[in-house]
Protein backbone atom coordinates (compact mmCIF):
# COMPACT_ATOMS: atom_id res chain seq x y z
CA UNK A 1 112.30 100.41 107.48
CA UNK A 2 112.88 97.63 109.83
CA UNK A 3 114.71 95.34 107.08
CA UNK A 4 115.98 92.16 109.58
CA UNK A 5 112.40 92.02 111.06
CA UNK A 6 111.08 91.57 107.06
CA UNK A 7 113.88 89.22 106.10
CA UNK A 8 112.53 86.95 108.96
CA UNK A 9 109.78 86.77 106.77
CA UNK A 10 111.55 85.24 104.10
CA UNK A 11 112.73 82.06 105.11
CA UNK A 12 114.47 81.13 101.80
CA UNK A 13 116.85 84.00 102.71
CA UNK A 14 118.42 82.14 105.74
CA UNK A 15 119.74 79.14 103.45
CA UNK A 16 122.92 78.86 102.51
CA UNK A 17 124.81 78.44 99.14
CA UNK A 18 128.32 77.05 99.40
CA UNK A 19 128.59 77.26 102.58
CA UNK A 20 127.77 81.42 102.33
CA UNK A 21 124.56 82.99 103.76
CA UNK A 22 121.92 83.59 100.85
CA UNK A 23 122.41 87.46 99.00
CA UNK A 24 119.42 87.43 96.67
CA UNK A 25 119.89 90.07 94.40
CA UNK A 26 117.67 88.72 91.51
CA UNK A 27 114.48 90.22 92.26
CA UNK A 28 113.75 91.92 89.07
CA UNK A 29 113.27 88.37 87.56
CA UNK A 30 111.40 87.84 90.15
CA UNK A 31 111.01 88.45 93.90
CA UNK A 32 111.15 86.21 97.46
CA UNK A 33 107.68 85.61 98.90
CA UNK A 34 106.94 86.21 102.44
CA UNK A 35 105.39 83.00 104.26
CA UNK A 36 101.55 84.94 104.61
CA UNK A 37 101.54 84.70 101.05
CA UNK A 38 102.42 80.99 100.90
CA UNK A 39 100.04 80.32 104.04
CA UNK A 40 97.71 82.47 102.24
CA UNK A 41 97.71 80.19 99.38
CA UNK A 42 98.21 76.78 101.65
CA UNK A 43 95.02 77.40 103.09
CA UNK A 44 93.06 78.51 100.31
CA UNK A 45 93.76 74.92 99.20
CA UNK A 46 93.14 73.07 102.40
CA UNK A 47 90.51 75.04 103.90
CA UNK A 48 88.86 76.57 100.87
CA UNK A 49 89.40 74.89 97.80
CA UNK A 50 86.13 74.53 94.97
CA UNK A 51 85.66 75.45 91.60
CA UNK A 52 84.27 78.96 91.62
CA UNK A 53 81.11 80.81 90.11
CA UNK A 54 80.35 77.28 89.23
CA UNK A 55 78.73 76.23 92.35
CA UNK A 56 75.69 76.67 94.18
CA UNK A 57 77.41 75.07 97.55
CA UNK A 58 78.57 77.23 100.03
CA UNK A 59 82.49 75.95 99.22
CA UNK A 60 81.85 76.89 95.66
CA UNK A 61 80.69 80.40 97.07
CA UNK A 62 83.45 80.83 99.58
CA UNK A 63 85.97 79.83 96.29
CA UNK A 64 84.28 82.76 94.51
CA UNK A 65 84.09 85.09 96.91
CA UNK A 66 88.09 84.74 97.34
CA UNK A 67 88.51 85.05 93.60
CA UNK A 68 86.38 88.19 93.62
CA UNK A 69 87.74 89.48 96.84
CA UNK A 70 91.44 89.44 95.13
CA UNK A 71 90.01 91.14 91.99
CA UNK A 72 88.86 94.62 94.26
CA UNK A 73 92.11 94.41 96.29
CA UNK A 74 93.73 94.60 92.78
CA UNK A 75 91.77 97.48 91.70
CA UNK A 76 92.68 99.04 94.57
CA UNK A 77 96.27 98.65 94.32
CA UNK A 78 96.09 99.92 90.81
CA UNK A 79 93.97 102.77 91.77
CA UNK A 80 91.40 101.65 89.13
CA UNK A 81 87.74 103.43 89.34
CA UNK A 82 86.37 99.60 89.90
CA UNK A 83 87.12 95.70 89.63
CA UNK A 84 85.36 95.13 86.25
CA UNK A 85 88.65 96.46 84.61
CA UNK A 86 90.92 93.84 86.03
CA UNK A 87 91.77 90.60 84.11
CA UNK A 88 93.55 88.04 86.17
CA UNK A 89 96.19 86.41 83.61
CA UNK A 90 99.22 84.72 84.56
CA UNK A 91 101.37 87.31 84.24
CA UNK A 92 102.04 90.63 82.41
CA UNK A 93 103.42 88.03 79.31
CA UNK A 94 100.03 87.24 78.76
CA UNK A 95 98.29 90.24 79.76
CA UNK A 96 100.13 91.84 76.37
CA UNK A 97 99.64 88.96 74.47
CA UNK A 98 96.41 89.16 75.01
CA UNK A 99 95.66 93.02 74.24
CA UNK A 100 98.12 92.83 71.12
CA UNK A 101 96.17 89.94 69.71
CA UNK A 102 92.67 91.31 71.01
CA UNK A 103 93.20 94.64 68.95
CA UNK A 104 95.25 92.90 66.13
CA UNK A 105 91.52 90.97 65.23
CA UNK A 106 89.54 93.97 66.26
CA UNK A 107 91.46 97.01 65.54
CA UNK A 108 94.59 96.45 63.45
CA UNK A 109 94.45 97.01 60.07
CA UNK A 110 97.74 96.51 57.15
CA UNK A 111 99.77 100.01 57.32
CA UNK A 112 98.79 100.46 60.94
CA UNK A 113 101.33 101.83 63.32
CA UNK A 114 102.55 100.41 66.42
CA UNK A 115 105.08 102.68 68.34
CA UNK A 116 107.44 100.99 71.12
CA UNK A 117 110.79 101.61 72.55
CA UNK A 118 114.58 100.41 72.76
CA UNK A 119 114.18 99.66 76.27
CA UNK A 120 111.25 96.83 76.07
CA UNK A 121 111.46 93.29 77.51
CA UNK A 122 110.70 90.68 74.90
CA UNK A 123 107.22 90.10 76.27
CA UNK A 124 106.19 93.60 74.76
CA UNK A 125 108.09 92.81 71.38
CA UNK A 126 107.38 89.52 70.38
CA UNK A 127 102.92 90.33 70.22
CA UNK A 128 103.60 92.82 68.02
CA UNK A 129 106.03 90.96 66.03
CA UNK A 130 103.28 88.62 65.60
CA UNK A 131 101.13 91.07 64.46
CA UNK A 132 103.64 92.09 61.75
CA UNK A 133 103.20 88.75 60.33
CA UNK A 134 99.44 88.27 60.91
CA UNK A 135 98.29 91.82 60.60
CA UNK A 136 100.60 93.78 58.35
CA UNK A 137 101.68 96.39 60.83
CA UNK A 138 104.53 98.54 61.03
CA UNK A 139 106.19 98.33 64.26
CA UNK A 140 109.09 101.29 65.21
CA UNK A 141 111.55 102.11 67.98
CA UNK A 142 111.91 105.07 70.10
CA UNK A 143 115.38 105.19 70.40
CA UNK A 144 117.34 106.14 73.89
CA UNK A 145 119.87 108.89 74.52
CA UNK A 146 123.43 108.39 76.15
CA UNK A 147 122.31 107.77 79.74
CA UNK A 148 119.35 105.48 78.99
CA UNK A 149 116.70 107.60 78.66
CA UNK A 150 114.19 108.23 76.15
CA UNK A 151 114.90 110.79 73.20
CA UNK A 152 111.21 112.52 73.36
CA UNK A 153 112.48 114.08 69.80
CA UNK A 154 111.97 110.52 68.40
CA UNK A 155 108.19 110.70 69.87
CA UNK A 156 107.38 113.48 67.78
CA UNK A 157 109.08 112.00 64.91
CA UNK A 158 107.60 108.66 65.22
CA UNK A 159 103.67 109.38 65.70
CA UNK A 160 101.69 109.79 62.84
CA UNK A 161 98.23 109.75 62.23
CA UNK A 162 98.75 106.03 61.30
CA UNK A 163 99.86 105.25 64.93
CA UNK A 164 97.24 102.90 66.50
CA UNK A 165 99.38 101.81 69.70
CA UNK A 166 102.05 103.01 71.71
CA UNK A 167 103.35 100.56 74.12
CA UNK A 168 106.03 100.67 76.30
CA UNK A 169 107.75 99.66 79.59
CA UNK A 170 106.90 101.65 83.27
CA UNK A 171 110.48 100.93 84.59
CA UNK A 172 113.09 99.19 82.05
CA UNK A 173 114.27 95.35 83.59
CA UNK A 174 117.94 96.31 82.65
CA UNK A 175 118.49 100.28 82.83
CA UNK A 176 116.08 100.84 85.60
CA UNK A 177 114.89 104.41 83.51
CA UNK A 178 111.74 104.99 84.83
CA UNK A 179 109.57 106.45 81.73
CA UNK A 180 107.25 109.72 81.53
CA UNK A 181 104.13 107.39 81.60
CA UNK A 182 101.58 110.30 81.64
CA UNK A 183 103.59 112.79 78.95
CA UNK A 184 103.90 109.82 76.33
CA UNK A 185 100.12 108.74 76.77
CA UNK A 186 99.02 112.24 76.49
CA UNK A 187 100.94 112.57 73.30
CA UNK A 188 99.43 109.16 71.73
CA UNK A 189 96.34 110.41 72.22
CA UNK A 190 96.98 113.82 70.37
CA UNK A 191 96.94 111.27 67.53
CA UNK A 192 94.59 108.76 68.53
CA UNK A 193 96.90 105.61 69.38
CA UNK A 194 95.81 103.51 72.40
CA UNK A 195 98.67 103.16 75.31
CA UNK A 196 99.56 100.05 76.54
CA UNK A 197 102.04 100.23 79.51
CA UNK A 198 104.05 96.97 80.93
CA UNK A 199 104.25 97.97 85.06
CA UNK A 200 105.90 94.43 85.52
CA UNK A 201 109.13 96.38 87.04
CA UNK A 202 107.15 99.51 88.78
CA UNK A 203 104.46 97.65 90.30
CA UNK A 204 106.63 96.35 92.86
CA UNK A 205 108.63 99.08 93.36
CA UNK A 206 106.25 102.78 93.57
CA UNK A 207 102.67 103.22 93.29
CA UNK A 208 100.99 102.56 89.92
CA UNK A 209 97.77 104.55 89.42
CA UNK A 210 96.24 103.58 86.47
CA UNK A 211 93.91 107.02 86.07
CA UNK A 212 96.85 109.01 86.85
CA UNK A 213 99.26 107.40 84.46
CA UNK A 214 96.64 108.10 81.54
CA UNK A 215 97.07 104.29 80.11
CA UNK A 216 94.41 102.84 78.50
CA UNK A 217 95.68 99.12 79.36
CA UNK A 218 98.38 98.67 82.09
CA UNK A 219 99.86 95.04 82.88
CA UNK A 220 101.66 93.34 85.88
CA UNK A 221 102.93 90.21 87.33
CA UNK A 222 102.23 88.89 90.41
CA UNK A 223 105.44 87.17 91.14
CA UNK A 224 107.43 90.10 91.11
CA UNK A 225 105.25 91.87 94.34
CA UNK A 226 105.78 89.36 96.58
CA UNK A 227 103.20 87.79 95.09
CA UNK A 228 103.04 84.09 93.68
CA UNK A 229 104.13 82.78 90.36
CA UNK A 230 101.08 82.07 87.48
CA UNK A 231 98.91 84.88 88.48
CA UNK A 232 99.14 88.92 87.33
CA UNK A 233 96.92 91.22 86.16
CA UNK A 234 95.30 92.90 83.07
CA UNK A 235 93.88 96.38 83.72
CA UNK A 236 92.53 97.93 81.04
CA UNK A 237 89.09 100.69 80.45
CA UNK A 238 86.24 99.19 80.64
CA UNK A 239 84.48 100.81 77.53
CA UNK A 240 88.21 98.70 75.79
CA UNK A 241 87.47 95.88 77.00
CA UNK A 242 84.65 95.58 76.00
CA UNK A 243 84.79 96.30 72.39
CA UNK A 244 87.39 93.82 72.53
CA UNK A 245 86.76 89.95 70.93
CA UNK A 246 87.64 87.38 73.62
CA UNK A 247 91.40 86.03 73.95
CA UNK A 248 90.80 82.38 74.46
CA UNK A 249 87.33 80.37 74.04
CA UNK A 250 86.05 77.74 76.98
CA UNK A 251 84.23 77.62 79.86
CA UNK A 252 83.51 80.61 81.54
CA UNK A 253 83.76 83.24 79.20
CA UNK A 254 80.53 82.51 77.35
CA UNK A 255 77.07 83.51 77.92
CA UNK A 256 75.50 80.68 75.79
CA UNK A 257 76.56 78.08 73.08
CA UNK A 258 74.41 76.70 70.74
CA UNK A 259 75.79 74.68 67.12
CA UNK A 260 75.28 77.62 65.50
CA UNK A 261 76.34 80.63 67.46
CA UNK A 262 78.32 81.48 70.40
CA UNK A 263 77.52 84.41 73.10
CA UNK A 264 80.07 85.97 74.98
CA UNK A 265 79.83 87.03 78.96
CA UNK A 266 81.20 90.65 79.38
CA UNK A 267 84.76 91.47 80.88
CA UNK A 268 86.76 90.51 82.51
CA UNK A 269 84.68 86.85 82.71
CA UNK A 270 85.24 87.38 78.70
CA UNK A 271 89.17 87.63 79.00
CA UNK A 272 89.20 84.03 81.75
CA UNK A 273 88.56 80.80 79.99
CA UNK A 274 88.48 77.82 81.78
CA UNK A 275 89.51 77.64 85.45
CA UNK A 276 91.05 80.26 87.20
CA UNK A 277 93.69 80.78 89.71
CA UNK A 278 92.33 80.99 92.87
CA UNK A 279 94.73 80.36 94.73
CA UNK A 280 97.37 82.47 93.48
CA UNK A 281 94.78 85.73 93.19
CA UNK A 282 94.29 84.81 96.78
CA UNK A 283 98.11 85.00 97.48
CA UNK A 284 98.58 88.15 95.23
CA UNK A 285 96.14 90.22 97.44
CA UNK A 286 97.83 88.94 100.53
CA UNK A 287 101.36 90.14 98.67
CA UNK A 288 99.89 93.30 97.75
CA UNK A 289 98.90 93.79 101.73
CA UNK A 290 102.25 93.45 102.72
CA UNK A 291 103.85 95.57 99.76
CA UNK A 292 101.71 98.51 101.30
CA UNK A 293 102.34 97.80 104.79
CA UNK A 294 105.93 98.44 104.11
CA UNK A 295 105.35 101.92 102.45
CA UNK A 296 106.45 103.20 99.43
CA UNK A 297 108.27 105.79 101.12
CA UNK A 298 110.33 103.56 103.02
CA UNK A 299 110.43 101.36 100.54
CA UNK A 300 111.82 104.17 98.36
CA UNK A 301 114.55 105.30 100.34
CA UNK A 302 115.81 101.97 101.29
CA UNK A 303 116.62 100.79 97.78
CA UNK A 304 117.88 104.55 96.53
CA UNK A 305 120.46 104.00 99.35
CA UNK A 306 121.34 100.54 98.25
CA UNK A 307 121.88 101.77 94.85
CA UNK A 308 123.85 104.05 95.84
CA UNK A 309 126.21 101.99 97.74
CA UNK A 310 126.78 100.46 94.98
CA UNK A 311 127.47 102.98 92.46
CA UNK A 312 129.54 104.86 94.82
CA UNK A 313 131.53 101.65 96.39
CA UNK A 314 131.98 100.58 92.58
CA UNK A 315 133.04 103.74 90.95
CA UNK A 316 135.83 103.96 94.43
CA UNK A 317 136.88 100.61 94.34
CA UNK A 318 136.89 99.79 90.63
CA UNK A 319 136.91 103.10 88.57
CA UNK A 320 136.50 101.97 84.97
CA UNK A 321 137.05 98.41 85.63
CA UNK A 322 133.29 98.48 86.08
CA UNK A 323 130.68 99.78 84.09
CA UNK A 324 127.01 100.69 84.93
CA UNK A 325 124.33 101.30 82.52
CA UNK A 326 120.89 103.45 83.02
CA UNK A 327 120.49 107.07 84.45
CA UNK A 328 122.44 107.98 87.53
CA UNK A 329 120.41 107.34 90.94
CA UNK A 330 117.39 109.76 90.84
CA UNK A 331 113.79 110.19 90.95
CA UNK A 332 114.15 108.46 87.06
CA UNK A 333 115.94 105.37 88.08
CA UNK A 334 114.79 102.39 89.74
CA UNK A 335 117.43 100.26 91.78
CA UNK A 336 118.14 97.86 88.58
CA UNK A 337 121.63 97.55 87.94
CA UNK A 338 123.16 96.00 84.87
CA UNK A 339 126.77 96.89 84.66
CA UNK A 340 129.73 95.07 82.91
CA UNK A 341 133.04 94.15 84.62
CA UNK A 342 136.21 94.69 82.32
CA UNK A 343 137.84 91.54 80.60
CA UNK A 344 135.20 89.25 82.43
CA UNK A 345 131.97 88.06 80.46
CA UNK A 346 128.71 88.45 82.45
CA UNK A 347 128.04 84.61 82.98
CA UNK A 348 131.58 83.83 84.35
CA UNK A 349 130.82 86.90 86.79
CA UNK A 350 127.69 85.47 87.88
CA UNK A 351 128.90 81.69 88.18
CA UNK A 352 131.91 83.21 90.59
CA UNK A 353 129.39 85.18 92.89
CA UNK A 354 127.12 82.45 92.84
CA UNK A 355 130.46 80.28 94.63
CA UNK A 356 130.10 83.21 97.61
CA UNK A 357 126.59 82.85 97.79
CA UNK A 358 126.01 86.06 95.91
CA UNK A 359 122.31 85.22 93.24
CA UNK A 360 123.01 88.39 90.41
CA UNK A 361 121.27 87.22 86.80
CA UNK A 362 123.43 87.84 83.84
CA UNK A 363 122.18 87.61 79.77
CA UNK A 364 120.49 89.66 77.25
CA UNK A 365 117.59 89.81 80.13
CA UNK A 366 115.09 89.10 77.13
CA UNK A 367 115.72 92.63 75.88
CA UNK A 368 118.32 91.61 72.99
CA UNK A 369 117.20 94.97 70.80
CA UNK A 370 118.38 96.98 73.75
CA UNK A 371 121.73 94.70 73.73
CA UNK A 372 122.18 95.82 70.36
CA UNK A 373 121.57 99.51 70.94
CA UNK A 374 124.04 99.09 73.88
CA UNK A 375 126.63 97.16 71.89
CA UNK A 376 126.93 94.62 74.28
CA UNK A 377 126.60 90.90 73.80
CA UNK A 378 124.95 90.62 77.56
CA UNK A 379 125.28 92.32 81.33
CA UNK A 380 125.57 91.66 84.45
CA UNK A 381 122.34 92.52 86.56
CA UNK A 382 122.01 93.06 90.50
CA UNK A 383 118.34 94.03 91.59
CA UNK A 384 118.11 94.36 95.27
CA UNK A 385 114.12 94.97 96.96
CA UNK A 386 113.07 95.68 100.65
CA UNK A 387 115.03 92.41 102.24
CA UNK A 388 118.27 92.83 100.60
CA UNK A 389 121.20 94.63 102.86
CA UNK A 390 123.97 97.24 102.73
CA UNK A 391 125.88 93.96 103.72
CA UNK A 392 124.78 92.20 100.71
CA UNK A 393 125.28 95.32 98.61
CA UNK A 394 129.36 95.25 99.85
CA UNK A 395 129.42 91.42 99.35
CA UNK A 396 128.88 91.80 95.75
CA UNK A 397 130.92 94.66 95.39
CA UNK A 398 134.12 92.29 97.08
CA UNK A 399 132.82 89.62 94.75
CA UNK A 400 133.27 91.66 91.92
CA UNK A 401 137.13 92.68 93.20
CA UNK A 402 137.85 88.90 93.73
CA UNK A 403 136.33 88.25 89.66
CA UNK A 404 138.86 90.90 88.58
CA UNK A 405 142.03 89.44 90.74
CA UNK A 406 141.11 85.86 89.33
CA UNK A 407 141.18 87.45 85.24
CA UNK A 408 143.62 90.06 85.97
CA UNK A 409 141.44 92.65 84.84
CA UNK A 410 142.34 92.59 81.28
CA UNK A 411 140.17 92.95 77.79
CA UNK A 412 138.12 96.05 76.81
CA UNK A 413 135.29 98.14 78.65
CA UNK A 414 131.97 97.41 76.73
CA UNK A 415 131.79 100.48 73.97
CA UNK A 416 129.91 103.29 74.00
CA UNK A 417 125.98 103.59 73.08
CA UNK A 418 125.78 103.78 69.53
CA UNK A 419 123.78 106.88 69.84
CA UNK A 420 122.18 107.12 66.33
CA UNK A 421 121.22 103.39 65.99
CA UNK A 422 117.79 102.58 64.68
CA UNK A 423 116.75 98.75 65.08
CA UNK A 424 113.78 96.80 63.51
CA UNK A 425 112.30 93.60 64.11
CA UNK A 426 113.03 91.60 61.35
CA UNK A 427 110.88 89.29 59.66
């Protein structure tokens, strides 16, 4: 992979940040787009720009034929048997917003089960929190073993006949553990449950085949593929959808409306109130041309090494002076890296790297439950993607060498995983 020709697609990666060249490795929040994406979108606007499906002039047409256009290149990405499964939210927050409230009117009943995991961003937590409140379910935790993984014992444990939903993340945003997508959904289905599957952190980084996976609803952002912000995607079966009661009510989404009664277009229109965007489904096929063009192959390889580097240039520089969560590099683990630095909090670490023109993200990552099971207050995250360098890689690790000079190294190593720990949402 031919990484200086991409970054010369990137033209926010040639600025500098106090007076340092650019190393941005925050993609997992979300990642650099190339300039055919932003052209892509420019000209939509300035060339093409109408209201779609609302139009019988030819701009209206060429406006819908773009929208539509995006919504097959979509499908195809996800391997789906055809567009009519694809939703265009603005992001996988939405898209599981909108199946967890969807099912909680339709489906949901008070006892009903929902099973998720340890590992799940906050945007696959906080729905079924709701529901809790609204619906009366019961919402549990599959907990993770010592290297970040899911226990499968806790599976079996945890599904019951009662279990109506199992929902969990692809790729975790802070361990990188890349989950058994087809064993788990072939399990929740021994018992009935419907799997719902946030691919916000796979999508951008291996294939995602939606038939292959076994899902029954899958969900990804745009602006994590290269793609723009405010636009994702909602795959789901088609025979789901459209059993399902619409998400939001407007223009659009309805057949006919009368003072009396309402009538409701079938998906996705059903699932897209009000105007779409165009634009930005426009850029996210564009992104999702270049994603491929690189390979997944190459793309593969090229971020296993860069993990790597780091793992093996921390562990040889800093020993136990630096900390990384998540399996070791392998077919499981994506190139996330959270780690903690001894004696030196996360945000300080970040604010010092930021001075060398080093972008890292450090918090709770919205995945607070999984802070907890950790026993860590936040980490440090570095998540590099196909423009990132090995030069970049050894920048952060001397940034990380200079942090521990500056404290001295001293305080305590984050503690171990409290192996046995079993957290609820709480009320």
């Amino acid at each position: 992979m031919d990484v200086a020709r991409l970054r010369g697609d990137f033209p926010v990666l040639a600025r500098t940040f106090h007076g340092h060249p650019l190393a941005y490795l925050d993609s997992a929040a979300t990642s650099q787009k190339p300039v055919c994406v932003t052209e892509a979108e420019s000209r939509y606007y300035t060339e093409h720009n109408a209201n779609p499906h609302r139009g019988v002039y030819e701009l209206s047409v060429e406006a819908t034929d773009a929208y539509e256009n995006a919504r097959v290149r979509v499908a195809r990405f996800l391997h789906a048997p055809d567009a009519n499964g694809v939703v265009f939210v603005r992001g996988t927050t939405e898209a599981l917003n909108l199946v967890a409230s969807c099912l909680g009117q339709s489906r949901l009943q008070p006892g009903d089960h929902v099973l998720t995991t340890a590992l799940e961003h906050h945007s696959n937590l906080v729905p079924w929190h709701f529901l809790r409140s609204s619906r009366g379910v019961t919402v549990d935790f599959v907990r993770i073993d010592e290297n970040g993984r899911l226990r499968l014992d806790d599976v079996d444990r945890l599904l019951t006949s009662s279990t109506k939903v199992v929902t969990f993340t692809h790729v975790s945003n802070v361990l990188g553990t890349v989950n058994p997508v087809r064993a788990l959904a072939d399990r929740a289905h021994e018992v009935g449950a419907l799997v719902v599957v946030d691919a916000a952190q796979s999508a951008p980084h291996r294939p995602v085949d939606v038939q292959a996976l076994g899902a029954d609803f899958v969900a990804f952002s745009g602006h994590k593929t290269l793609g723009p912000m405010g636009i994702g995607a909602l795959w789901g079966r088609t025979e789901l959808l459209a059993e399902l009661p619409p998400y939001m009510g407007g223009g659009e989404m309805i057949s006919e409306v009368h003072a009396d009664r309402v009538g409701y277009r079938e998906p996705p229109a059903r699932f897209e109130a009000g105007t779409p965007n165009v634009a930005g489904a426009v850029g996210l096929s564009v992104a999702l041309d270049y994603l491929e063009a690189v390979g997944w192959d190459p793309l593969r390889a090229h971020e296993e090494r860069l993990l790597r580097r780091f793992v093996d240039g921390a562990a040889e520089r800093f020993g136990a002076d630096v900390r990384i969560f998540g399996p070791p590099p392998g077919p499981d683990r994506e190139a996330v890296i959270s780690f903690s630095v001894r004696g030196i909090h996360p945000h300080d670490l970040a604010s010092l790297l930021d001075a060398d023109g080093v972008a890292i993200r450090a918090g709770h990552h919205c995945a607070q439950p999984l802070m907890e099971t950790l026993q860590v207050p936040a980490l440090a995250r570095a998540s590099p993607y196909l423009y990132n360098t090995d030069e970049e890689i050894d920048r952060l690790l001397d940034g990380i060498g200079k942090a521990l000079r500056l404290f001295g190294g001293y305080g305590r190593p984050a503690g171990p995983y409290r192996r046995e720990t079993k957290f609820t949402l709480t009320s």
